[in-house]
PDB file of N, CA and C in Angstrom:
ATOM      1  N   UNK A   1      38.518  18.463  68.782  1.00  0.00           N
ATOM      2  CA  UNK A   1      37.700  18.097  69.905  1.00  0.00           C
ATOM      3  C   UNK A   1      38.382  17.012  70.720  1.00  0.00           C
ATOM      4  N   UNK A   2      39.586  17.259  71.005  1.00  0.00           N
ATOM      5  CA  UNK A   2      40.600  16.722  72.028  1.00  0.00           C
ATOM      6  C   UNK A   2      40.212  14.717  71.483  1.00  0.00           C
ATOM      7  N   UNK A   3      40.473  14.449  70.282  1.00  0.00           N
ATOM      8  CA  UNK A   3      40.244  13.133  69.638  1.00  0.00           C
ATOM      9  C   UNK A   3      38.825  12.214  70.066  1.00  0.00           C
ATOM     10  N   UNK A   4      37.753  13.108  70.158  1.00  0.00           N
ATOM     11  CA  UNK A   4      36.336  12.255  70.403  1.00  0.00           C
ATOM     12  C   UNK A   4      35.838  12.819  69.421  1.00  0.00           C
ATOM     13  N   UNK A   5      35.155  11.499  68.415  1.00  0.00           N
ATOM     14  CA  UNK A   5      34.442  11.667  67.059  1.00  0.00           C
ATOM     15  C   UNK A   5      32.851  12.148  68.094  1.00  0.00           C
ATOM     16  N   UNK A   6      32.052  12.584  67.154  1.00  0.00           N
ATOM     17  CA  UNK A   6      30.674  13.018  67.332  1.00  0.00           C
ATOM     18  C   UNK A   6      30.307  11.846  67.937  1.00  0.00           C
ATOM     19  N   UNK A   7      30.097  10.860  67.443  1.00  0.00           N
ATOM     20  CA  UNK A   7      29.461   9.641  67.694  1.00  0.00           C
ATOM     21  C   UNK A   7      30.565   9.318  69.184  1.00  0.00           C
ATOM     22  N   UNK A   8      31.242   9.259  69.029  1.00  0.00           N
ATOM     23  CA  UNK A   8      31.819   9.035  70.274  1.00  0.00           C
ATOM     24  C   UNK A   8      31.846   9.533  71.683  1.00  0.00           C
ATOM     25  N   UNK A   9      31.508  11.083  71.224  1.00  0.00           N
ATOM     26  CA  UNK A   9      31.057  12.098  72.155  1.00  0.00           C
ATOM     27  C   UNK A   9      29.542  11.549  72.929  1.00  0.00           C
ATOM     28  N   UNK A  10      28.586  11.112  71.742  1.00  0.00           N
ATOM     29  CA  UNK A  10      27.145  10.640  72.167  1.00  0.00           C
ATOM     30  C   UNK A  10      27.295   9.569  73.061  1.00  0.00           C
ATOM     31  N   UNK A  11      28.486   8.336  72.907  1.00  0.00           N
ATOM     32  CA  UNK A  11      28.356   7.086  73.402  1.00  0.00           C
ATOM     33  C   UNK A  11      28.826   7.729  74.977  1.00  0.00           C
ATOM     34  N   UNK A  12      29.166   8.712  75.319  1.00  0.00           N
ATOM     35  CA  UNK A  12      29.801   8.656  76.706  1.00  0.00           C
ATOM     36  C   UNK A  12      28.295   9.843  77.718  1.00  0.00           C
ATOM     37  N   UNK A  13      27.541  10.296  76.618  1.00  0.00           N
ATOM     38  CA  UNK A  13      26.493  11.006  77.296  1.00  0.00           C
ATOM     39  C   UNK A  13      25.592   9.678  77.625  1.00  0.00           C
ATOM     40  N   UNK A  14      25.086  10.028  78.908  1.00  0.00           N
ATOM     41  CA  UNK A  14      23.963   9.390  79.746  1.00  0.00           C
ATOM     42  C   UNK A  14      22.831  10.357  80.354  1.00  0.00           C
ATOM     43  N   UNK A  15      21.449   9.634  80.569  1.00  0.00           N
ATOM     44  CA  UNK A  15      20.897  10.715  81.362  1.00  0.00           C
ATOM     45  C   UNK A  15      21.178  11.129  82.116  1.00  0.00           C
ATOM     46  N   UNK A  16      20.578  12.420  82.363  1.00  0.00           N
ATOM     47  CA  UNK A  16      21.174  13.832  83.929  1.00  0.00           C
ATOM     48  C   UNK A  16      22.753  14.470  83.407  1.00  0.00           C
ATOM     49  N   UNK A  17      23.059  13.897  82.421  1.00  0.00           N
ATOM     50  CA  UNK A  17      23.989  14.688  82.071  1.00  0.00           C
ATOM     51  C   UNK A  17      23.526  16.399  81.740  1.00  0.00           C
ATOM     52  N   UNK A  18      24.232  17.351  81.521  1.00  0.00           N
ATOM     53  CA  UNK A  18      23.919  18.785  81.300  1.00  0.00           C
ATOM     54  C   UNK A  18      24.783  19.472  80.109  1.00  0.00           C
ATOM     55  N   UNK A  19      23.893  19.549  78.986  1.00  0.00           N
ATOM     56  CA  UNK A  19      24.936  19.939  77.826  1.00  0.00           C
ATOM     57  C   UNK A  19      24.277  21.699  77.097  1.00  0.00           C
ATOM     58  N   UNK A  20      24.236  22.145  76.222  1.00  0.00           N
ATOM     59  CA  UNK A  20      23.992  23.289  75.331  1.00  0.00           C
ATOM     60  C   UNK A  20      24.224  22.726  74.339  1.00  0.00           C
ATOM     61  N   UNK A  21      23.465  23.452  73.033  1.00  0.00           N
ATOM     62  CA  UNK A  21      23.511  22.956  71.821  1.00  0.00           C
ATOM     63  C   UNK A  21      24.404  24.449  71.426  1.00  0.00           C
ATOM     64  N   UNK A  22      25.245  24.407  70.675  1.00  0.00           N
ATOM     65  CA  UNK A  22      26.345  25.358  70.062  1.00  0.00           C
ATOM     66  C   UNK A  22      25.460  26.206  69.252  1.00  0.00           C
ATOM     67  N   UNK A  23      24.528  25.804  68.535  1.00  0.00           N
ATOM     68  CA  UNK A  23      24.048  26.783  67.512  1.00  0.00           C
ATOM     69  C   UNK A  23      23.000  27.547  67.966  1.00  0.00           C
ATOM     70  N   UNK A  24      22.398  26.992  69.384  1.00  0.00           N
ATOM     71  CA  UNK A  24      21.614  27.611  69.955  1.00  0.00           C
ATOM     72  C   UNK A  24      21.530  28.130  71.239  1.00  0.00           C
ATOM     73  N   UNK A  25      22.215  29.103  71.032  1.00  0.00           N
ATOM     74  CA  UNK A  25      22.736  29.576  72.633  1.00  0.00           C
ATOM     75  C   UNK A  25      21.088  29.767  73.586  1.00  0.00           C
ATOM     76  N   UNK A  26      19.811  30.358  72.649  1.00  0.00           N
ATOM     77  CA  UNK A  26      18.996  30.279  73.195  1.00  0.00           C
ATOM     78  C   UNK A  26      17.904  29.265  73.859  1.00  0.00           C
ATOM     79  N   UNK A  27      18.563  28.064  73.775  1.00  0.00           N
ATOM     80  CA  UNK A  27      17.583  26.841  73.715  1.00  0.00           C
ATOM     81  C   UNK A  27      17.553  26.565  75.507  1.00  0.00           C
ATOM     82  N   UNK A  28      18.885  27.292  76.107  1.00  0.00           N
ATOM     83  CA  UNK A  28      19.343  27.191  77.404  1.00  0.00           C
ATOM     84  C   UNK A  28      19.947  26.382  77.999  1.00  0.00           C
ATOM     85  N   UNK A  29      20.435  25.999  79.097  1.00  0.00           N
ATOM     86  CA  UNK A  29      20.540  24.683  79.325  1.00  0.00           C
ATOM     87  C   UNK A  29      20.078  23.166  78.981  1.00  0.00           C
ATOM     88  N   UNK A  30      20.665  22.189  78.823  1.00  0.00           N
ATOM     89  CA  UNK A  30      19.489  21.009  78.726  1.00  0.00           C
ATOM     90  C   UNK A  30      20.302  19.373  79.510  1.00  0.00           C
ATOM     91  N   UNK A  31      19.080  19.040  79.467  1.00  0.00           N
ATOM     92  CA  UNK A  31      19.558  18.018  80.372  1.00  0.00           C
ATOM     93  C   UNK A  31      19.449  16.305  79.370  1.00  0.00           C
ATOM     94  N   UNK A  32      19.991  15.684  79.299  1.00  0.00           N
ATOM     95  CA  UNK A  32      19.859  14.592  78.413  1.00  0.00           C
ATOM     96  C   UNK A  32      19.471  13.792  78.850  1.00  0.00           C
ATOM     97  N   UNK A  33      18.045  13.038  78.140  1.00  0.00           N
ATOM     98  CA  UNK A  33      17.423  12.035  78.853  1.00  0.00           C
ATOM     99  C   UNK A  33      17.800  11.054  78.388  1.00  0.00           C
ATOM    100  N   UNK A  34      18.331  10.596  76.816  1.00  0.00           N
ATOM    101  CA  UNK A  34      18.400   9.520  76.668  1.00  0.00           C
ATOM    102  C   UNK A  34      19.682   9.622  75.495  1.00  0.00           C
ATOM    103  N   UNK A  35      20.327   8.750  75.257  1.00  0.00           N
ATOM    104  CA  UNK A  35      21.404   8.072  74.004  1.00  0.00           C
ATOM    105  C   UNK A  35      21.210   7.203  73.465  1.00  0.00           C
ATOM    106  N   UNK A  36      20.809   7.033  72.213  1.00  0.00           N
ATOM    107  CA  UNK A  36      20.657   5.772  72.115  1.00  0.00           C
ATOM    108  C   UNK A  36      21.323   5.588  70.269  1.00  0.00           C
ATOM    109  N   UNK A  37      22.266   4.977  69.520  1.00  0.00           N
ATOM    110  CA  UNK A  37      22.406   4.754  68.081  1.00  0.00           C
ATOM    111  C   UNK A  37      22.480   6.086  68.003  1.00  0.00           C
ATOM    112  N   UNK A  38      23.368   7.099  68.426  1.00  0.00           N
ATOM    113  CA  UNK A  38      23.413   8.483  67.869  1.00  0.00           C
ATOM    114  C   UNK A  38      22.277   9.086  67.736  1.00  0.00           C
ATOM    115  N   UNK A  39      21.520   8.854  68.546  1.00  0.00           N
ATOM    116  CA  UNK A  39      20.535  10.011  68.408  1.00  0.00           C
ATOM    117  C   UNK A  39      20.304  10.665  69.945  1.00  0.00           C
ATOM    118  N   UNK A  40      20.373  11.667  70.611  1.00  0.00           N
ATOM    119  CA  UNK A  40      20.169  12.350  71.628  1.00  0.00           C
ATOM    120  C   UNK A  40      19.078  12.818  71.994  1.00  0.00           C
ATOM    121  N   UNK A  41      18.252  12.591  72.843  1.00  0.00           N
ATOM    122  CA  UNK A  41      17.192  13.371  73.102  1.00  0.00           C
ATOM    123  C   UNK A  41      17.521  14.001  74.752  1.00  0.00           C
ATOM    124  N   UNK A  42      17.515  15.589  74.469  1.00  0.00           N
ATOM    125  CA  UNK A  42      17.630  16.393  75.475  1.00  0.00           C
ATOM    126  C   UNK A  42      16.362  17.348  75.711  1.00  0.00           C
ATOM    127  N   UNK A  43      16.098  17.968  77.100  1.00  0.00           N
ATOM    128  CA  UNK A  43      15.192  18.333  77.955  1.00  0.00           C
ATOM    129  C   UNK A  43      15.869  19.791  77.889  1.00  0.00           C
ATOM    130  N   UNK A  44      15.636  20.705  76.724  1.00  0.00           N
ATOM    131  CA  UNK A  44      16.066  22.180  77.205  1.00  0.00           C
ATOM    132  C   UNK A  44      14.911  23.248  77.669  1.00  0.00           C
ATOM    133  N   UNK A  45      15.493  23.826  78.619  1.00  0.00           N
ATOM    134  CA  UNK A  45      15.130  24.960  79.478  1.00  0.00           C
ATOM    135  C   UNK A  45      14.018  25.790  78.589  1.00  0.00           C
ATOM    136  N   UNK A  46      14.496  26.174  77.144  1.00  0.00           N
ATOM    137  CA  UNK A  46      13.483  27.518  76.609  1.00  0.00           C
ATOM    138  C   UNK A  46      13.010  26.507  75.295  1.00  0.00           C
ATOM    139  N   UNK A  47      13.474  25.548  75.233  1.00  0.00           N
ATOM    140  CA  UNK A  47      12.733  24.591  73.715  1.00  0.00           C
ATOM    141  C   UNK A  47      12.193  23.470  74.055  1.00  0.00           C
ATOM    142  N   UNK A  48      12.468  22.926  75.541  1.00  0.00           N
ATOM    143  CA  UNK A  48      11.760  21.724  75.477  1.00  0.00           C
ATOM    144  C   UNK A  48      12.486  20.451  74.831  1.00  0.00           C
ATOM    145  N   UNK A  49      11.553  19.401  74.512  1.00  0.00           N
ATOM    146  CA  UNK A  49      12.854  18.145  74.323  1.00  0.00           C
ATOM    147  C   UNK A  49      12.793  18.156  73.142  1.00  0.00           C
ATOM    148  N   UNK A  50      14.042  17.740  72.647  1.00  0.00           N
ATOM    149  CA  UNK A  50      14.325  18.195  71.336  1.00  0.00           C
ATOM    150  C   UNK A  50      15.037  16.397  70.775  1.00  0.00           C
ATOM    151  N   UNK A  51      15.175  15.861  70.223  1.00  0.00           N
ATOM    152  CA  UNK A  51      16.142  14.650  69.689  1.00  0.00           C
ATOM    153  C   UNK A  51      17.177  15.052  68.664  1.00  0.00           C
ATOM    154  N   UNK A  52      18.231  14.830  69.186  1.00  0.00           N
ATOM    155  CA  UNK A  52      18.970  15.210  68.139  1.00  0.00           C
ATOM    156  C   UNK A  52      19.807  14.045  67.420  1.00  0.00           C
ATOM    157  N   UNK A  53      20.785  14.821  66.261  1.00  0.00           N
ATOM    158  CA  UNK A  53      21.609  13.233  65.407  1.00  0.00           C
ATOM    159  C   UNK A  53      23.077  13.677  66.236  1.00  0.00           C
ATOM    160  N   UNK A  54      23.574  12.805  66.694  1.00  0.00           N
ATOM    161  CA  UNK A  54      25.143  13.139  67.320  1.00  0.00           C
ATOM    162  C   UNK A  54      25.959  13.169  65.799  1.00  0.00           C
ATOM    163  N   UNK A  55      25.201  12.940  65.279  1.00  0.00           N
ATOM    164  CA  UNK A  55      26.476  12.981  63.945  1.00  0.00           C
ATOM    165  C   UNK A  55      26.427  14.968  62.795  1.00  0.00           C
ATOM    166  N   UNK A  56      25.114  14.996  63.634  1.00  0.00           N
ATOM    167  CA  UNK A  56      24.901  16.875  63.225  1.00  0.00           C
ATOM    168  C   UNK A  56      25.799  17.735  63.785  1.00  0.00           C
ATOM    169  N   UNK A  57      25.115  17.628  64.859  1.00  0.00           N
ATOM    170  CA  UNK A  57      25.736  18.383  65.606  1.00  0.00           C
ATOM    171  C   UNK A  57      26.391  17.882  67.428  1.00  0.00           C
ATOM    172  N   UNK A  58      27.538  18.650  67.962  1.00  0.00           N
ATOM    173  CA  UNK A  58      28.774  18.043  69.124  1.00  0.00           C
ATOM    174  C   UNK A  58      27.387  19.008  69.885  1.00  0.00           C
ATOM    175  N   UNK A  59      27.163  18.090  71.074  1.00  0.00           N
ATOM    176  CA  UNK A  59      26.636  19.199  72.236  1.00  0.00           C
ATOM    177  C   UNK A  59      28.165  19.518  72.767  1.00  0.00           C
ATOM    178  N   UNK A  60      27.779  20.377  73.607  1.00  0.00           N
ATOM    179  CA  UNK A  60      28.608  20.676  74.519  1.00  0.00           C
ATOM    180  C   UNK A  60      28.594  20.404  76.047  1.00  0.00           C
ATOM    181  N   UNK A  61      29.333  19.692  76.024  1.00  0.00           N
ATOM    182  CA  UNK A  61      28.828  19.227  78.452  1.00  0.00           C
ATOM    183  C   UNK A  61      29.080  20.422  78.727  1.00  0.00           C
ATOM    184  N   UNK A  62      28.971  19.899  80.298  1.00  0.00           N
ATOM    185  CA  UNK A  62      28.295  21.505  81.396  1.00  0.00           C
ATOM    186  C   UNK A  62      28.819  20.648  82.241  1.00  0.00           C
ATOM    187  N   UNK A  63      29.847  21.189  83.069  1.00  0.00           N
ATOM    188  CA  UNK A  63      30.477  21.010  84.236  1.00  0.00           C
ATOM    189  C   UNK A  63      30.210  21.963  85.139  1.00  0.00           C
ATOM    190  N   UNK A  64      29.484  21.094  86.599  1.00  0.00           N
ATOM    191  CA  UNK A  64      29.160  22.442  87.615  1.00  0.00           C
ATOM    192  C   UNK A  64      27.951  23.053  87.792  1.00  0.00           C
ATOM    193  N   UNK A  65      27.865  23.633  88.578  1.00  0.00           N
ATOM    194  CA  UNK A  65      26.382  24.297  89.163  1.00  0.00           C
ATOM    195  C   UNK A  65      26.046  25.170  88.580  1.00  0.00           C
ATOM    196  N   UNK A  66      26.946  26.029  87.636  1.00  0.00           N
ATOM    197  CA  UNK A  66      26.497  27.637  87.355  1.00  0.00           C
ATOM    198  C   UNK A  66      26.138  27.434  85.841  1.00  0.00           C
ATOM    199  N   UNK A  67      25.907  26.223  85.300  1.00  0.00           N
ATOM    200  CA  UNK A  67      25.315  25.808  83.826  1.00  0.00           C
ATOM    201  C   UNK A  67      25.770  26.970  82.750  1.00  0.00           C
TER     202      UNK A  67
END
């Protein structure tokens, strides 16, 4: 993951960022409201807000309009 630990990945997400969760292609887009001590809480499209552990699981960013 081009040398960013999980936790490290979390410290650079902010809200309005736009990520996907890998294991759930169906959850849809999501938008991240908050970072805080490795824990993520994101706003997805078909699940709603979800909190996650940055140390579970890497979201994935979303670069661009076509999500």
């Amino acid at each position: 993951m081009s040398g960013l630990s999980k936790q490290g990945l979390s410290a650079i997400l902010h809200p309005g960022m736009l990520v996907r969760h890998p294991d759930r292609p169906d959850w849809g887009l999501g938008q991240v409201q908050s970072a805080i001590n490795g824990k993520v809480t994101v706003n997805f499209e078909h699940a709603g807000k979800q909190v996650l552990d940055a140390k579970v699981v890497t979201l994935q960013l979303v670069f661009g309009p076509q999500g």
